[in-house]
PDB file of N, CA and C in Angstrom:
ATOM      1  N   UNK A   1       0.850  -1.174   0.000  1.00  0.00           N
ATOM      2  CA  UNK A   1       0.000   0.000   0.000  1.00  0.00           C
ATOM      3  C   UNK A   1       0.893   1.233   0.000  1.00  0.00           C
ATOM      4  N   UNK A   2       0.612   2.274  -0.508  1.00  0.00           N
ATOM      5  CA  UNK A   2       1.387   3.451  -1.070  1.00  0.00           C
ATOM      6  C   UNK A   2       1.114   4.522  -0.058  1.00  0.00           C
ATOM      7  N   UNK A   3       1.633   5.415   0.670  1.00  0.00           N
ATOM      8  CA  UNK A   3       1.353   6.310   1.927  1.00  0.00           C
ATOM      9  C   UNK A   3       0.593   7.627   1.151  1.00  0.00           C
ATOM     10  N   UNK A   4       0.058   7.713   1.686  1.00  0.00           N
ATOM     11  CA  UNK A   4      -1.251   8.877   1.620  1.00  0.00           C
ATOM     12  C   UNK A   4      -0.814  10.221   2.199  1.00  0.00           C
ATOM     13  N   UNK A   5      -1.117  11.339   1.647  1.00  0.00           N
ATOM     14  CA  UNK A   5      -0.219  12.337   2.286  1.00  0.00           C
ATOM     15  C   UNK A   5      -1.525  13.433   1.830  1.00  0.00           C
ATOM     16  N   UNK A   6      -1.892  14.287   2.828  1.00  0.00           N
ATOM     17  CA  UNK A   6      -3.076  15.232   2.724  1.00  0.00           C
ATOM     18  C   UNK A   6      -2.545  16.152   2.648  1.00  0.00           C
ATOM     19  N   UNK A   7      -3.566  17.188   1.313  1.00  0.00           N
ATOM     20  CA  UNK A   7      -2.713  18.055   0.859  1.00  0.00           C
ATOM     21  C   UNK A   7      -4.006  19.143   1.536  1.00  0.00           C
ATOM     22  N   UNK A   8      -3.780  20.634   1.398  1.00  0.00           N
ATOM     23  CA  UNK A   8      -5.102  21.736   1.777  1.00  0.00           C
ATOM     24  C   UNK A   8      -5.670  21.797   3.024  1.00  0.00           C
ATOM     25  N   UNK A   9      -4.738  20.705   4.043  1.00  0.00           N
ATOM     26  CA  UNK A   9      -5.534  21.073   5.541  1.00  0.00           C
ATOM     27  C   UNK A   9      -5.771  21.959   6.221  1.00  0.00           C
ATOM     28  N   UNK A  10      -7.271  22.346   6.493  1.00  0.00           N
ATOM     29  CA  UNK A  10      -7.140  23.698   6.838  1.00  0.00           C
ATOM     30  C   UNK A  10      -6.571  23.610   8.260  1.00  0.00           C
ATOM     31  N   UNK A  11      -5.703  25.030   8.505  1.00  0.00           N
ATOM     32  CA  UNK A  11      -5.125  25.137  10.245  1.00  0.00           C
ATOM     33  C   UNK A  11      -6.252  25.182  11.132  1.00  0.00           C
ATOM     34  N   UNK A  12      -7.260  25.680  11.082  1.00  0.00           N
ATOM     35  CA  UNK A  12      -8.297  25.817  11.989  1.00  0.00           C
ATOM     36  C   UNK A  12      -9.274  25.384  11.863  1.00  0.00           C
ATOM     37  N   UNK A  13      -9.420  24.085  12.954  1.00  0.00           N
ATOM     38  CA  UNK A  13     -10.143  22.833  13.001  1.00  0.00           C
ATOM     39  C   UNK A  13     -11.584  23.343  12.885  1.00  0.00           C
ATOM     40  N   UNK A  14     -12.675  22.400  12.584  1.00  0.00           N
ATOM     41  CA  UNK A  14     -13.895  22.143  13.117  1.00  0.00           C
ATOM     42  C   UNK A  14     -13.926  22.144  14.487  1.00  0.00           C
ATOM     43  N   UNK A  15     -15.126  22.919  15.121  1.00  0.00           N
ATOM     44  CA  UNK A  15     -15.347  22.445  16.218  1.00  0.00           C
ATOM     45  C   UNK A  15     -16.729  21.679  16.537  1.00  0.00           C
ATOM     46  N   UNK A  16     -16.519  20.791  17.943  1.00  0.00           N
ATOM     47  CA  UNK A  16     -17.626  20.019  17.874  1.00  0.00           C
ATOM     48  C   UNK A  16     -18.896  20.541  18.033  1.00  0.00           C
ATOM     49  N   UNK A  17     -18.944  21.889  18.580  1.00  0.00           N
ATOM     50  CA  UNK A  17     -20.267  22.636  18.250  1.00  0.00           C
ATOM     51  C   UNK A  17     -20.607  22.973  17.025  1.00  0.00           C
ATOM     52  N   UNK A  18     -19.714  22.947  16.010  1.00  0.00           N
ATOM     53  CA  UNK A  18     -20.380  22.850  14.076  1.00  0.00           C
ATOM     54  C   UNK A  18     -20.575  21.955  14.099  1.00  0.00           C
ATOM     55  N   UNK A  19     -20.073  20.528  14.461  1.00  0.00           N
ATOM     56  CA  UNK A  19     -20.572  19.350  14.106  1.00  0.00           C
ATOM     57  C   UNK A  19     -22.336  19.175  14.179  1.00  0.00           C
ATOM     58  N   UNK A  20     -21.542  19.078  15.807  1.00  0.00           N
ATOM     59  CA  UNK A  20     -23.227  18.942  16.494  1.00  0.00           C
ATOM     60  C   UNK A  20     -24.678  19.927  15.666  1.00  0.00           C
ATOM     61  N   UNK A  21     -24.141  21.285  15.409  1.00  0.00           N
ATOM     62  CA  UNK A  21     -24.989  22.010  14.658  1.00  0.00           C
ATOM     63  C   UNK A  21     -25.356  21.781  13.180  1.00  0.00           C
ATOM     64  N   UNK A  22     -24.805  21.204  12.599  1.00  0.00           N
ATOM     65  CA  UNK A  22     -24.920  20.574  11.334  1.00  0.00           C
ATOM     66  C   UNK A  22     -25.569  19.019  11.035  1.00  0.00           C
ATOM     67  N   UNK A  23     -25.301  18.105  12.134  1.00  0.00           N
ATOM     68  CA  UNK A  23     -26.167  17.179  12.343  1.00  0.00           C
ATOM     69  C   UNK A  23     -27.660  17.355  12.715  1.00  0.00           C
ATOM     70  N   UNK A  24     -27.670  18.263  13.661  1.00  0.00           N
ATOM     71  CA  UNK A  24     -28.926  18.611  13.789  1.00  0.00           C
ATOM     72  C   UNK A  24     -30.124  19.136  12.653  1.00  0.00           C
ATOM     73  N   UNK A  25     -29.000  20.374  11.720  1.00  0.00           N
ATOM     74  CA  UNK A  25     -29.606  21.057  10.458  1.00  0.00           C
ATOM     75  C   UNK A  25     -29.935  20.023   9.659  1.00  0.00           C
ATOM     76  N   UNK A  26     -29.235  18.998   9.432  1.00  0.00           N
ATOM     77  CA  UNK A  26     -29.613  18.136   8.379  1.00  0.00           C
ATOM     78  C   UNK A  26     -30.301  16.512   8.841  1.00  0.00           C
ATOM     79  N   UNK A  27     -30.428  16.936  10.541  1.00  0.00           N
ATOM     80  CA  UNK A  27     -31.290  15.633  10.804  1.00  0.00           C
ATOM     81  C   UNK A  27     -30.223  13.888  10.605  1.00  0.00           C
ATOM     82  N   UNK A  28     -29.204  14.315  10.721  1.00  0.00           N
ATOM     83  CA  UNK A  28     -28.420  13.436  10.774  1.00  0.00           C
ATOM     84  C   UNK A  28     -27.349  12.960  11.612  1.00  0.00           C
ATOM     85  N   UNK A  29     -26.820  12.071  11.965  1.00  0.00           N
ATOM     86  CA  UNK A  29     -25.713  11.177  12.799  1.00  0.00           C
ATOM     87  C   UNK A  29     -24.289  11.149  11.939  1.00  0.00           C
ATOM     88  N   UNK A  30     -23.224  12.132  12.024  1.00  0.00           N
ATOM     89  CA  UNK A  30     -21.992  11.167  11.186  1.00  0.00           C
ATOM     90  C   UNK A  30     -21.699   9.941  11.828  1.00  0.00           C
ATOM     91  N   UNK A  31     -20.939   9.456  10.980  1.00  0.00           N
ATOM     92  CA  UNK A  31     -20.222   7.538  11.879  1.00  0.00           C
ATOM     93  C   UNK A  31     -18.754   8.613  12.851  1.00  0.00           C
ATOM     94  N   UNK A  32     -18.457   7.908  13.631  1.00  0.00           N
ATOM     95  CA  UNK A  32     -17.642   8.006  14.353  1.00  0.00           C
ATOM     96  C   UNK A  32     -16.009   8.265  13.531  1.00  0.00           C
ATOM     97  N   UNK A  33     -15.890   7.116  12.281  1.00  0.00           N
ATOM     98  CA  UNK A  33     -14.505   7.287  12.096  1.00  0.00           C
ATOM     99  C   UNK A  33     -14.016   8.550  10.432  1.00  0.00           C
ATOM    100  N   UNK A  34     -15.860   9.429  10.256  1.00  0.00           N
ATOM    101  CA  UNK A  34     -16.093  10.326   9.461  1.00  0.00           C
ATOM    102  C   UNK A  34     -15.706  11.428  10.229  1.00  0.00           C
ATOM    103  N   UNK A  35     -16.154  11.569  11.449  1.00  0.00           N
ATOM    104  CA  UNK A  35     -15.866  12.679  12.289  1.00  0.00           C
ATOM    105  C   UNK A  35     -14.191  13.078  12.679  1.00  0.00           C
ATOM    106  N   UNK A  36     -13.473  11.522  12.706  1.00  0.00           N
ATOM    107  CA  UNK A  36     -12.048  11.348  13.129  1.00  0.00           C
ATOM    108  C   UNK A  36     -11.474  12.302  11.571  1.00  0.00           C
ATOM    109  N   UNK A  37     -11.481  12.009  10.644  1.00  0.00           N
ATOM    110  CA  UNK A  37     -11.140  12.010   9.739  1.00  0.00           C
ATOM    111  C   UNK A  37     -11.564  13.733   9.139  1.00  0.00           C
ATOM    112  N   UNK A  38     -13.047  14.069   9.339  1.00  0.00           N
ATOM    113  CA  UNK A  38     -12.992  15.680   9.163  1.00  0.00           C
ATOM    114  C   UNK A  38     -12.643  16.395  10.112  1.00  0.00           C
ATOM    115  N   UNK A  39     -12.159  16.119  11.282  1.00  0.00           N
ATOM    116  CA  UNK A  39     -11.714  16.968  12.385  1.00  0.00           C
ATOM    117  C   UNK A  39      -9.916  17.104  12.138  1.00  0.00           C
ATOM    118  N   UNK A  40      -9.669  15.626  11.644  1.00  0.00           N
ATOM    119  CA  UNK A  40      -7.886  15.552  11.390  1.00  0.00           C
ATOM    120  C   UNK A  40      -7.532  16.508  10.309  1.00  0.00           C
ATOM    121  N   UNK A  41      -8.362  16.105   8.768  1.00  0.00           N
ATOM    122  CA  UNK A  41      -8.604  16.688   7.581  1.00  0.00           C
ATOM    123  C   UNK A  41      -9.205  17.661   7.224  1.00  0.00           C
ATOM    124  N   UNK A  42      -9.955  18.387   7.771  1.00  0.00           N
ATOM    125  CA  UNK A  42     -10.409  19.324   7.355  1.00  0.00           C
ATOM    126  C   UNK A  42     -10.099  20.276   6.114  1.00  0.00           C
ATOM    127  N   UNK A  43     -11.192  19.914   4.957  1.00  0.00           N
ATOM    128  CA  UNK A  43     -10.807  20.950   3.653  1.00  0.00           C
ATOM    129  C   UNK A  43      -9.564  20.168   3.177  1.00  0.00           C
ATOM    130  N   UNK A  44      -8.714  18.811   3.423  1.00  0.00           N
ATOM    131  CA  UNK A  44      -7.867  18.566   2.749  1.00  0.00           C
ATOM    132  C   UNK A  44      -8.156  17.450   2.060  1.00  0.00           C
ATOM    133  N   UNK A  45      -7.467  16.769   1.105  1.00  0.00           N
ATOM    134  CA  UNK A  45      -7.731  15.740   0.161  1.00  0.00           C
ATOM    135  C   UNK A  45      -6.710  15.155  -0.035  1.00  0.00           C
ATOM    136  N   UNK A  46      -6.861  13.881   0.289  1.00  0.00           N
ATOM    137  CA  UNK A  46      -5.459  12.774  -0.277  1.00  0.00           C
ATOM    138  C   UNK A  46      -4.965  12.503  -1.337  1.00  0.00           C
ATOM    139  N   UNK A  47      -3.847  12.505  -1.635  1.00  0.00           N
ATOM    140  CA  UNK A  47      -2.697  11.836  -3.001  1.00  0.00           C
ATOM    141  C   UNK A  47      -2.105  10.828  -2.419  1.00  0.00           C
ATOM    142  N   UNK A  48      -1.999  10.202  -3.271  1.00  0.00           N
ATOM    143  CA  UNK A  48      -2.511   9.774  -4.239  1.00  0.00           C
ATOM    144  C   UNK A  48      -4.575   9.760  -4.328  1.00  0.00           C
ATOM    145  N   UNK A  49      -4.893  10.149  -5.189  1.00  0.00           N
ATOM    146  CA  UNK A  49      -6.453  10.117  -4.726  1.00  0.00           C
ATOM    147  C   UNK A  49      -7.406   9.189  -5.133  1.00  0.00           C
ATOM    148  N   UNK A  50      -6.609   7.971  -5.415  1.00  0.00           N
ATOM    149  CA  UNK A  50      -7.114   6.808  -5.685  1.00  0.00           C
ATOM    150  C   UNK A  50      -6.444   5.484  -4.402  1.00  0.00           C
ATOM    151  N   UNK A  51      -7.665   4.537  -4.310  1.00  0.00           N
ATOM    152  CA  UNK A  51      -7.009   3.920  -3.305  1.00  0.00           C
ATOM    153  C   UNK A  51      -7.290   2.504  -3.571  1.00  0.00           C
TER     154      UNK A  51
END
């Protein structure tokens, strides 16, 4: 497997009060390891961008 390297992360995280406020707006639950992943990533995107 080829290492993944995120490019565009934004410096200033999500916080869990947008989360929470955005689940609510849209009546929805993220999964647990979606939340890991937009809180780490935020606004960034992996390269290679195929997996």
């Amino acid at each position: 497997m080829s290492h993944i390297t995120w490019i565009n992360v934004n410096e200033k995280r999500v916080t869990d009060d947008q989360i929470k406020q955005l689940e609510q707006y849209l009546n929805i639950k993220f999964p647990n390891d979606f939340l890991e992943c937009v809180q780490e990533y935020d606004g960034g995107y992996p390269t290679p961008d195929t997996f």
